[in-house]
PDB file of N, CA and C in Angstrom:
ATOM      1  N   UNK A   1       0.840  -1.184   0.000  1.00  0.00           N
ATOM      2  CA  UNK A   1       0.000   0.000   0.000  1.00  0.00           C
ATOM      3  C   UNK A   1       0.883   1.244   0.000  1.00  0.00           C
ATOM      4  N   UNK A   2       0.419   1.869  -0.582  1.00  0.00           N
ATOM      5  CA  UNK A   2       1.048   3.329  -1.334  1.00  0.00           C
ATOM      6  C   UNK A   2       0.787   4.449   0.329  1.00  0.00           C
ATOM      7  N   UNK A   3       1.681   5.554   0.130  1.00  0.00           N
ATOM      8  CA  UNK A   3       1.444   6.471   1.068  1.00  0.00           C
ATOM      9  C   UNK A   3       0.476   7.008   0.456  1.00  0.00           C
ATOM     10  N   UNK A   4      -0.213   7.464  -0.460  1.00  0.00           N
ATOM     11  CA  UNK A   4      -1.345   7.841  -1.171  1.00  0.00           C
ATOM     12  C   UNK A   4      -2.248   7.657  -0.527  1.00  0.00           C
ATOM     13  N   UNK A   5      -2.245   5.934  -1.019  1.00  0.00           N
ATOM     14  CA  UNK A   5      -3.652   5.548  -0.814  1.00  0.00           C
ATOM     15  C   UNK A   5      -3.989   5.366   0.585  1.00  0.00           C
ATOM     16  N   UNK A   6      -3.320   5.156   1.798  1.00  0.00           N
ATOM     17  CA  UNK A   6      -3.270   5.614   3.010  1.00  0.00           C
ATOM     18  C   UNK A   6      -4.222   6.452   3.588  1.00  0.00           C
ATOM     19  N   UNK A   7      -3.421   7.887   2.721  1.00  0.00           N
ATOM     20  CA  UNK A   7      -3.920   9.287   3.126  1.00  0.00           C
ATOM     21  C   UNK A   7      -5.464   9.533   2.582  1.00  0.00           C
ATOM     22  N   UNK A   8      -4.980   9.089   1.271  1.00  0.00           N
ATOM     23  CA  UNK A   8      -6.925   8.743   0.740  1.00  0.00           C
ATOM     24  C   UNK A   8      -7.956   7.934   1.229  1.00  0.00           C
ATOM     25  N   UNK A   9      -7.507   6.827   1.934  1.00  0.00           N
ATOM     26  CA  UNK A   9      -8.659   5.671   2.782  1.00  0.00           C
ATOM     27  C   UNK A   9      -9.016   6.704   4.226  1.00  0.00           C
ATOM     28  N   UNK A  10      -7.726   7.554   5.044  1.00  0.00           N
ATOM     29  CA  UNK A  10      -8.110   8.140   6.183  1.00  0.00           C
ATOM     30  C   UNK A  10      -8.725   9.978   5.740  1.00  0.00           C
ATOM     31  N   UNK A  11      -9.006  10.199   4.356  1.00  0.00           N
ATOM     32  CA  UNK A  11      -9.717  11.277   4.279  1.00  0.00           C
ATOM     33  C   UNK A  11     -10.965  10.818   3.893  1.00  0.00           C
ATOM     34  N   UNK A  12     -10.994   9.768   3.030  1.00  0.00           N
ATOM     35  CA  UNK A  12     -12.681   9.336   2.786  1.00  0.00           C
ATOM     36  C   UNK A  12     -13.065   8.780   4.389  1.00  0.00           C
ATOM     37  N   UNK A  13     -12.497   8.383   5.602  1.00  0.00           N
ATOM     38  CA  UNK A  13     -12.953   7.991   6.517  1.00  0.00           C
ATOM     39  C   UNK A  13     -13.304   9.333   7.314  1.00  0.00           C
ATOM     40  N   UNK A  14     -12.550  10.299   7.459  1.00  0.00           N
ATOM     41  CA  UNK A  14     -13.156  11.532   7.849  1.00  0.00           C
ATOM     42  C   UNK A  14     -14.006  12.346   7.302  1.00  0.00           C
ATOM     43  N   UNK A  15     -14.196  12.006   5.852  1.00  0.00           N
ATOM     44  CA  UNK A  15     -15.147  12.985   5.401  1.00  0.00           C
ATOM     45  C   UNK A  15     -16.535  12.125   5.459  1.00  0.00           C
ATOM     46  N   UNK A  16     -16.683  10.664   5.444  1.00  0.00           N
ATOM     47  CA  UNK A  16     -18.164  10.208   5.889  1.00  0.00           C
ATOM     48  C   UNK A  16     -17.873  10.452   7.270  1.00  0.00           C
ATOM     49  N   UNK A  17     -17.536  10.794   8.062  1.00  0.00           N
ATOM     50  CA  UNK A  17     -17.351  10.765   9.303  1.00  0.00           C
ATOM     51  C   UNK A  17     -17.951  12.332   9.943  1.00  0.00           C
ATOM     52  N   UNK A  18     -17.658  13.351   8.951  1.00  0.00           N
ATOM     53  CA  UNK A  18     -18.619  14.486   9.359  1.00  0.00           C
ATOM     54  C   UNK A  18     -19.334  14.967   8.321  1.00  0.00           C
ATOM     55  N   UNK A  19     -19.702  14.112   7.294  1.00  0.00           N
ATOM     56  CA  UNK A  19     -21.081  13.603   6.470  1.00  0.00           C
ATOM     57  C   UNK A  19     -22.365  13.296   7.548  1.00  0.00           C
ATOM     58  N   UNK A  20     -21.810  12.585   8.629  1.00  0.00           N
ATOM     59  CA  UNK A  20     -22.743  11.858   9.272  1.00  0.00           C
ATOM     60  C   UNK A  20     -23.180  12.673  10.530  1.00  0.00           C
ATOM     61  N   UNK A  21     -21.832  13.659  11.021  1.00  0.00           N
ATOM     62  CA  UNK A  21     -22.268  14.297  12.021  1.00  0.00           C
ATOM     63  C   UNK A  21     -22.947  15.346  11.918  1.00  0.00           C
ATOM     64  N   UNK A  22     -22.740  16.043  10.429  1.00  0.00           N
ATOM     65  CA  UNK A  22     -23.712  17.469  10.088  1.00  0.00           C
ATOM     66  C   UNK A  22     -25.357  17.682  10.457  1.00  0.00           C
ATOM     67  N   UNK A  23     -25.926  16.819  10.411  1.00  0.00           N
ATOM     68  CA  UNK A  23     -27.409  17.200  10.458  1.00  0.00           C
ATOM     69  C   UNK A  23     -27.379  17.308  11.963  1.00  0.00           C
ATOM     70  N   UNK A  24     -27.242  16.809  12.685  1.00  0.00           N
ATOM     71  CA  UNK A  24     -27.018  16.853  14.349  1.00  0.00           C
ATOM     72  C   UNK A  24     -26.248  18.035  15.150  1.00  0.00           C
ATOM     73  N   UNK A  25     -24.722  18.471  14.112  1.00  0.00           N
ATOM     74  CA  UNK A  25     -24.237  19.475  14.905  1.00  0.00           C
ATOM     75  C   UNK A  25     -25.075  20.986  13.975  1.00  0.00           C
ATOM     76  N   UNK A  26     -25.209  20.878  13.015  1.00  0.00           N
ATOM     77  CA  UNK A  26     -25.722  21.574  12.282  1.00  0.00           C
ATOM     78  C   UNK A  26     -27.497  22.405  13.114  1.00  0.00           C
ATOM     79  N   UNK A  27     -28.013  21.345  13.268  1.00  0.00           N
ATOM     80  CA  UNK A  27     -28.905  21.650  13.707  1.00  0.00           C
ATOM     81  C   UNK A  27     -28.776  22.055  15.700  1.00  0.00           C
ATOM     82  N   UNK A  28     -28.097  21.588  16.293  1.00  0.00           N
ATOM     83  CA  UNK A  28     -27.537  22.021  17.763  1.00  0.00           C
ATOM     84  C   UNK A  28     -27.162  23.039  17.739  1.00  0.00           C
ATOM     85  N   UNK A  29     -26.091  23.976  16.725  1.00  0.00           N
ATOM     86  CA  UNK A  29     -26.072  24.861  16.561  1.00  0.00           C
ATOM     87  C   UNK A  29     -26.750  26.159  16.048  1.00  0.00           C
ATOM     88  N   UNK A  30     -27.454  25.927  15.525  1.00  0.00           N
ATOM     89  CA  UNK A  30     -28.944  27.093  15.014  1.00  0.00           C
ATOM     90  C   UNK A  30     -29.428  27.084  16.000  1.00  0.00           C
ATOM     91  N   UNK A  31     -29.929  26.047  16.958  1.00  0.00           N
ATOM     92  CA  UNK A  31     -30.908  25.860  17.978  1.00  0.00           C
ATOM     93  C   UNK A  31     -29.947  26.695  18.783  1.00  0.00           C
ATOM     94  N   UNK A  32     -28.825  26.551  19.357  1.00  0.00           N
ATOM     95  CA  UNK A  32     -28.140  27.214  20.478  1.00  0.00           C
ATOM     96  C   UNK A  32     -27.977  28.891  19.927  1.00  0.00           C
ATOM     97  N   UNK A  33     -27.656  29.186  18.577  1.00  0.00           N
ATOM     98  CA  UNK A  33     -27.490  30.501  18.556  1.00  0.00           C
ATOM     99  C   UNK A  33     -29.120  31.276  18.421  1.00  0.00           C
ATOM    100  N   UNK A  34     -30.441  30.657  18.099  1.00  0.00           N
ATOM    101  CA  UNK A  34     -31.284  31.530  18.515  1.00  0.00           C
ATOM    102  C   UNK A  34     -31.572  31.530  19.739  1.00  0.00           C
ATOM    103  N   UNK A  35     -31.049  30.815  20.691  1.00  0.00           N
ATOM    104  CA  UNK A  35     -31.606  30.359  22.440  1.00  0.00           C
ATOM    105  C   UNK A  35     -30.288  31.618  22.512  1.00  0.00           C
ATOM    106  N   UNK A  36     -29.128  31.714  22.240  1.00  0.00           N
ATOM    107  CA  UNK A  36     -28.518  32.857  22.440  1.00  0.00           C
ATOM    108  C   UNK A  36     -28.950  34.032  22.219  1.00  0.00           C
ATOM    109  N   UNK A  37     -29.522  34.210  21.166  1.00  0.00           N
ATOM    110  CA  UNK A  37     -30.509  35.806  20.692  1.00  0.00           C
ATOM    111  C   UNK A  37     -31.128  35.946  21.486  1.00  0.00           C
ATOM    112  N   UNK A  38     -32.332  34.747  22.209  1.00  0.00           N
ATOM    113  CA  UNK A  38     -33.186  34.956  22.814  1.00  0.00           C
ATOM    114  C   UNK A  38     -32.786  35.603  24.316  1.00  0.00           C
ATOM    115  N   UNK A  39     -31.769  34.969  24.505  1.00  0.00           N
ATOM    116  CA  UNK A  39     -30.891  35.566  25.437  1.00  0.00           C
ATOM    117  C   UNK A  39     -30.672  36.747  25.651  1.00  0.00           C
ATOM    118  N   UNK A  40     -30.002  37.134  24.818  1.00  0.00           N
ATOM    119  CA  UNK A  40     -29.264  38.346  24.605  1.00  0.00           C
ATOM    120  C   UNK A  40     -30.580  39.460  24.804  1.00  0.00           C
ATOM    121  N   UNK A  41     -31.665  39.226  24.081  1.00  0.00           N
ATOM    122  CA  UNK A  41     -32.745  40.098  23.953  1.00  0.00           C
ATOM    123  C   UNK A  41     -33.762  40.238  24.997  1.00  0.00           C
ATOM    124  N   UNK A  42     -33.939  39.347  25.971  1.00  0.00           N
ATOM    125  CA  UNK A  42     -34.523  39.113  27.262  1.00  0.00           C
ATOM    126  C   UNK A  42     -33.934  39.480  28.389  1.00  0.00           C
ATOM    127  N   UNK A  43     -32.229  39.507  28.480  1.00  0.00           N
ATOM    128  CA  UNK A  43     -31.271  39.658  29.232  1.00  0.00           C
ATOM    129  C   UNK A  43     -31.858  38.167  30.426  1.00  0.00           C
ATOM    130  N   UNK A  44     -32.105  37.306  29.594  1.00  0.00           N
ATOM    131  CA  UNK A  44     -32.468  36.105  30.629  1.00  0.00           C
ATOM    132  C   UNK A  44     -30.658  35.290  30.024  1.00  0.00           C
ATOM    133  N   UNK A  45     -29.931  35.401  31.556  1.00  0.00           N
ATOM    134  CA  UNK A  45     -28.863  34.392  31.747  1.00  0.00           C
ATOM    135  C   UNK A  45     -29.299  33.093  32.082  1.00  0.00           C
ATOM    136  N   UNK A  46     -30.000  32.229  31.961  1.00  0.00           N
ATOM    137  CA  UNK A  46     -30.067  30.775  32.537  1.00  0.00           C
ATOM    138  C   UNK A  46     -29.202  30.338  31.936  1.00  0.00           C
ATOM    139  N   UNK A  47     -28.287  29.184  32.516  1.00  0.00           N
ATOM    140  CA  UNK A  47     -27.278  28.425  31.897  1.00  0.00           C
ATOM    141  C   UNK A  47     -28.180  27.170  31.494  1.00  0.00           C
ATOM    142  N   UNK A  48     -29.441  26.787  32.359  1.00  0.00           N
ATOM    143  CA  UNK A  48     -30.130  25.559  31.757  1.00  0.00           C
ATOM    144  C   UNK A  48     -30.928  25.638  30.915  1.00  0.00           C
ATOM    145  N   UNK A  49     -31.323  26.770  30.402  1.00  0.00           N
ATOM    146  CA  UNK A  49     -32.121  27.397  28.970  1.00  0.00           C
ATOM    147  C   UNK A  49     -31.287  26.852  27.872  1.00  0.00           C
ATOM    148  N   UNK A  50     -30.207  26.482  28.080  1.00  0.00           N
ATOM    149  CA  UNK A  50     -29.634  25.977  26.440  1.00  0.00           C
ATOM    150  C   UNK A  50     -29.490  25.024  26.292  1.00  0.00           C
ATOM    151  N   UNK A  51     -29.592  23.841  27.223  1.00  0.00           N
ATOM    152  CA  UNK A  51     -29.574  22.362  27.204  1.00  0.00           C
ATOM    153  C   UNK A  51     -30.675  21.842  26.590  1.00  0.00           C
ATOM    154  N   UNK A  52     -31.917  21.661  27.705  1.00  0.00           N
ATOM    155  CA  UNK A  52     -32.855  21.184  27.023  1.00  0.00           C
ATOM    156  C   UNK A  52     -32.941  21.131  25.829  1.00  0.00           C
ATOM    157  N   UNK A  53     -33.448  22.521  25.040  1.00  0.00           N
ATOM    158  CA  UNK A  53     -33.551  22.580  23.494  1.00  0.00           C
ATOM    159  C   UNK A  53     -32.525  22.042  22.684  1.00  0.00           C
ATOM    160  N   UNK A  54     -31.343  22.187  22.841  1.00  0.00           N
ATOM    161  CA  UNK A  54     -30.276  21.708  22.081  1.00  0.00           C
ATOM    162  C   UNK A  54     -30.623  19.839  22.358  1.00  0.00           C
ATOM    163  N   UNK A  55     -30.690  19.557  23.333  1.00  0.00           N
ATOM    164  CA  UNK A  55     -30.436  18.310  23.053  1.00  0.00           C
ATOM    165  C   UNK A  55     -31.936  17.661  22.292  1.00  0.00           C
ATOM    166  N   UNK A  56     -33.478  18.235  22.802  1.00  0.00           N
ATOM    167  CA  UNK A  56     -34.541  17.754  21.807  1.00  0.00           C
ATOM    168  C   UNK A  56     -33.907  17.736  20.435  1.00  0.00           C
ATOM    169  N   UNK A  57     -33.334  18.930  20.434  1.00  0.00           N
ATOM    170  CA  UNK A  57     -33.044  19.217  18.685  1.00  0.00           C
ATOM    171  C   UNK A  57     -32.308  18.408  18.088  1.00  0.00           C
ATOM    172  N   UNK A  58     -31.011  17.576  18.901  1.00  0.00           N
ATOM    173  CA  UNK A  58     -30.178  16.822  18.253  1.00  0.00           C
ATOM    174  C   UNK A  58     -31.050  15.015  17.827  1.00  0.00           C
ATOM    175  N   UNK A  59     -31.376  15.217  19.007  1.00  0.00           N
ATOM    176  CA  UNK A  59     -32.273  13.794  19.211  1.00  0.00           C
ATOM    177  C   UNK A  59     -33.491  13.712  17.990  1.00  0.00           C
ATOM    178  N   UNK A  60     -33.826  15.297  17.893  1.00  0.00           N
ATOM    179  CA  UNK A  60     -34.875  14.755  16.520  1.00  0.00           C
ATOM    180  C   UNK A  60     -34.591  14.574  15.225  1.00  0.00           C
ATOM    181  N   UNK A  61     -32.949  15.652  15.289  1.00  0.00           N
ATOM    182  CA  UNK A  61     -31.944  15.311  14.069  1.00  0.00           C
ATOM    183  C   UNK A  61     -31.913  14.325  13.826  1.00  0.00           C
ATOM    184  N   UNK A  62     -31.454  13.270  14.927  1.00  0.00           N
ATOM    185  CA  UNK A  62     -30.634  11.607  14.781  1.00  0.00           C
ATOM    186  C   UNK A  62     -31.988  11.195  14.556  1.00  0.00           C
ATOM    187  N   UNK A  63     -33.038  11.206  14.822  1.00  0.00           N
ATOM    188  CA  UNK A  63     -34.696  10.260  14.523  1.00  0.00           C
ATOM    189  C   UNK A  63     -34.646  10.465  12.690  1.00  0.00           C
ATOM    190  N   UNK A  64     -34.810  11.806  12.529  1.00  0.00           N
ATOM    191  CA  UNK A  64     -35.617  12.019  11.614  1.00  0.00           C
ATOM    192  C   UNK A  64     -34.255  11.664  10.515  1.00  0.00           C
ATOM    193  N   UNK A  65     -32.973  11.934  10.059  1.00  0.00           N
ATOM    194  CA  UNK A  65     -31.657  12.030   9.397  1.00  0.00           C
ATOM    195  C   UNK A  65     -31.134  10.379   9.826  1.00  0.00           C
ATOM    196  N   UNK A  66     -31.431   9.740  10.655  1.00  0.00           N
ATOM    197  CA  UNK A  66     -31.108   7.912  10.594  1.00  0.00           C
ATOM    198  C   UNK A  66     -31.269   7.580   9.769  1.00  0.00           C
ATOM    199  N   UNK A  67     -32.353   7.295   8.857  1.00  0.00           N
ATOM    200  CA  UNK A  67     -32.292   6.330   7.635  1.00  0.00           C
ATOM    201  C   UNK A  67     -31.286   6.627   6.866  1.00  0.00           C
ATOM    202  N   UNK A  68     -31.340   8.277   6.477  1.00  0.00           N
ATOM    203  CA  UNK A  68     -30.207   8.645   5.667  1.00  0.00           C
ATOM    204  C   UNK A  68     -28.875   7.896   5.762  1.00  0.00           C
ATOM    205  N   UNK A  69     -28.780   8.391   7.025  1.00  0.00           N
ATOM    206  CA  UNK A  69     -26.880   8.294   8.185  1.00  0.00           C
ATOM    207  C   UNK A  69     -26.638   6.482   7.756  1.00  0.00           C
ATOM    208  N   UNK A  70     -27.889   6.182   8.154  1.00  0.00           N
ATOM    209  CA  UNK A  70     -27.465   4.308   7.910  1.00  0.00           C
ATOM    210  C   UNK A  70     -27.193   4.055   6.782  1.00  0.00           C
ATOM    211  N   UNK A  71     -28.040   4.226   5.633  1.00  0.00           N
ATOM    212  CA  UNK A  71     -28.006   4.157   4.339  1.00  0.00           C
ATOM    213  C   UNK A  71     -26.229   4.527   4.172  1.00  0.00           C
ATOM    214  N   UNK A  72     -25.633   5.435   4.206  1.00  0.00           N
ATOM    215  CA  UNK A  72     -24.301   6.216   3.866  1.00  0.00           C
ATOM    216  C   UNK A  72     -23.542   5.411   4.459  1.00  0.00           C
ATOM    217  N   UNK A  73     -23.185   4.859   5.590  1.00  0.00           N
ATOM    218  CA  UNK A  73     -22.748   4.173   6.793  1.00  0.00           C
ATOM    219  C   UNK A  73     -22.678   2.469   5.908  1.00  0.00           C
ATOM    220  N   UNK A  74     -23.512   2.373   5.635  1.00  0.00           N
ATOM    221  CA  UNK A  74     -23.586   1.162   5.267  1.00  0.00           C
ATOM    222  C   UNK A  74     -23.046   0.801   3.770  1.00  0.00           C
ATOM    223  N   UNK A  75     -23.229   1.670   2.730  1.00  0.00           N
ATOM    224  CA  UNK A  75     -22.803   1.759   1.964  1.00  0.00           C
ATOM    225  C   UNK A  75     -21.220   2.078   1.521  1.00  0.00           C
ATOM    226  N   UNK A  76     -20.438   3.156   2.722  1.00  0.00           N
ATOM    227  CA  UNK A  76     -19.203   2.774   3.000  1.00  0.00           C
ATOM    228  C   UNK A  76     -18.667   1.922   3.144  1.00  0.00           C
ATOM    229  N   UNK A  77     -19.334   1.348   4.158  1.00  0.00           N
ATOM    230  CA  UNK A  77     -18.897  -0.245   4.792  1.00  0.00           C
ATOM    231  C   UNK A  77     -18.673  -1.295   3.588  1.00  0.00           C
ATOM    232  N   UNK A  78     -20.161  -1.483   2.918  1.00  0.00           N
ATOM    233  CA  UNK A  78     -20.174  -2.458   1.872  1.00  0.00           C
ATOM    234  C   UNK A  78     -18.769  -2.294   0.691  1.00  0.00           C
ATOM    235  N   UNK A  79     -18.824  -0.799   0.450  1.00  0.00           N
ATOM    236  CA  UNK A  79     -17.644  -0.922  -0.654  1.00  0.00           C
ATOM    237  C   UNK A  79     -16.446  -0.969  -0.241  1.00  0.00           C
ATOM    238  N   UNK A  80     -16.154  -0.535   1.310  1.00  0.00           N
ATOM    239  CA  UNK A  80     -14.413  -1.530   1.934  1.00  0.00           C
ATOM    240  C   UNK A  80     -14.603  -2.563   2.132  1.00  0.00           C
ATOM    241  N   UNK A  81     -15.599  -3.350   2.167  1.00  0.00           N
ATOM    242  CA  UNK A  81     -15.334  -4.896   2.579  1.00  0.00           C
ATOM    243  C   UNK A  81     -15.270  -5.255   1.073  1.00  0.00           C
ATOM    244  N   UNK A  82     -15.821  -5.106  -0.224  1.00  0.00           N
ATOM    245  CA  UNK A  82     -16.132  -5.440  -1.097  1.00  0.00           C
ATOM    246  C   UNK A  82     -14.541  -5.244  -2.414  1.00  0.00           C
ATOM    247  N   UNK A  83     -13.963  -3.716  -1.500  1.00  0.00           N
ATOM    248  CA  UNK A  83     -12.388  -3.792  -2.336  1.00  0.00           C
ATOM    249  C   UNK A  83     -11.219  -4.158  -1.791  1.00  0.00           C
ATOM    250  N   UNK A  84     -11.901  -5.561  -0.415  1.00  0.00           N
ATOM    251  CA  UNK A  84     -10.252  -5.746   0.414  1.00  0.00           C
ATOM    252  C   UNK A  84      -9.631  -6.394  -1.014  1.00  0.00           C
ATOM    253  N   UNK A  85      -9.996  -7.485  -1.243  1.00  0.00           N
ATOM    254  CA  UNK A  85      -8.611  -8.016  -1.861  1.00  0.00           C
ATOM    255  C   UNK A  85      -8.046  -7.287  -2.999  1.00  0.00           C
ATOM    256  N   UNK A  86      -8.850  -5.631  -3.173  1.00  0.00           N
ATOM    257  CA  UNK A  86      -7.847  -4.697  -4.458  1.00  0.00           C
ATOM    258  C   UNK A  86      -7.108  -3.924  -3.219  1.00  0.00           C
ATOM    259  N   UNK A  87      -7.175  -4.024  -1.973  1.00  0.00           N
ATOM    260  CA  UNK A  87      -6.329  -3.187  -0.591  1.00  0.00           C
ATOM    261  C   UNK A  87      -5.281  -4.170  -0.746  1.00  0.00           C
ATOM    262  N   UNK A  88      -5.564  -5.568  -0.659  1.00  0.00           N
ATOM    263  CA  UNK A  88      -4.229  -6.373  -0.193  1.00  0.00           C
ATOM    264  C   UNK A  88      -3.020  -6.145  -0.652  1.00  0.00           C
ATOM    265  N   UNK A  89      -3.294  -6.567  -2.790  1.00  0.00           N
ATOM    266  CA  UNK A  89      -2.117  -6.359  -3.457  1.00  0.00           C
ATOM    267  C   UNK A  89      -0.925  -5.933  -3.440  1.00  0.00           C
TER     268      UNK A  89
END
């Protein structure tokens, strides 16, 4: 195995890797910066005002964006198990 192809198996592993995490941090973050506006504009400091919502929000990310995430996940999977013996050579 080539130093190449190395560097190319551990960037396609990081890039499905925050393929999969986007809809979840993506969405935690919108949710936390309007709970920040809301903040800011209320002058309400609660530190436990930003939990709750953030985490419903991630949790409905991972419900509703699963089929997707598996589908992708799985389909990675299938095509490294499917090109070991072109890895071995």
């Amino acid at each position: 195995m080539s130093p190449e192809f190395i560097i190319g198996f551990g960037r396609q592993a990081v890039e499905i890797t925050l393929l999969l995490a986007l809809p979840m941090l993506g969405l935690g973050l919108i949710v936390g910066l309007m709970i920040s506006i809301f903040q800011a504009v209320t002058q309400i400091q609660e530190m436990t005002l930003t939990f709750i919502p953030k985490i419903v929000a991630v949790m409905t990310a991972l419900v509703v964006f699963s089929p997707w995430m598996l589908e992708k996940i799985v389909t990675y999977t299938r095509t490294l198990i499917i090109n070991i013996p072109n890895y071995i050579h």
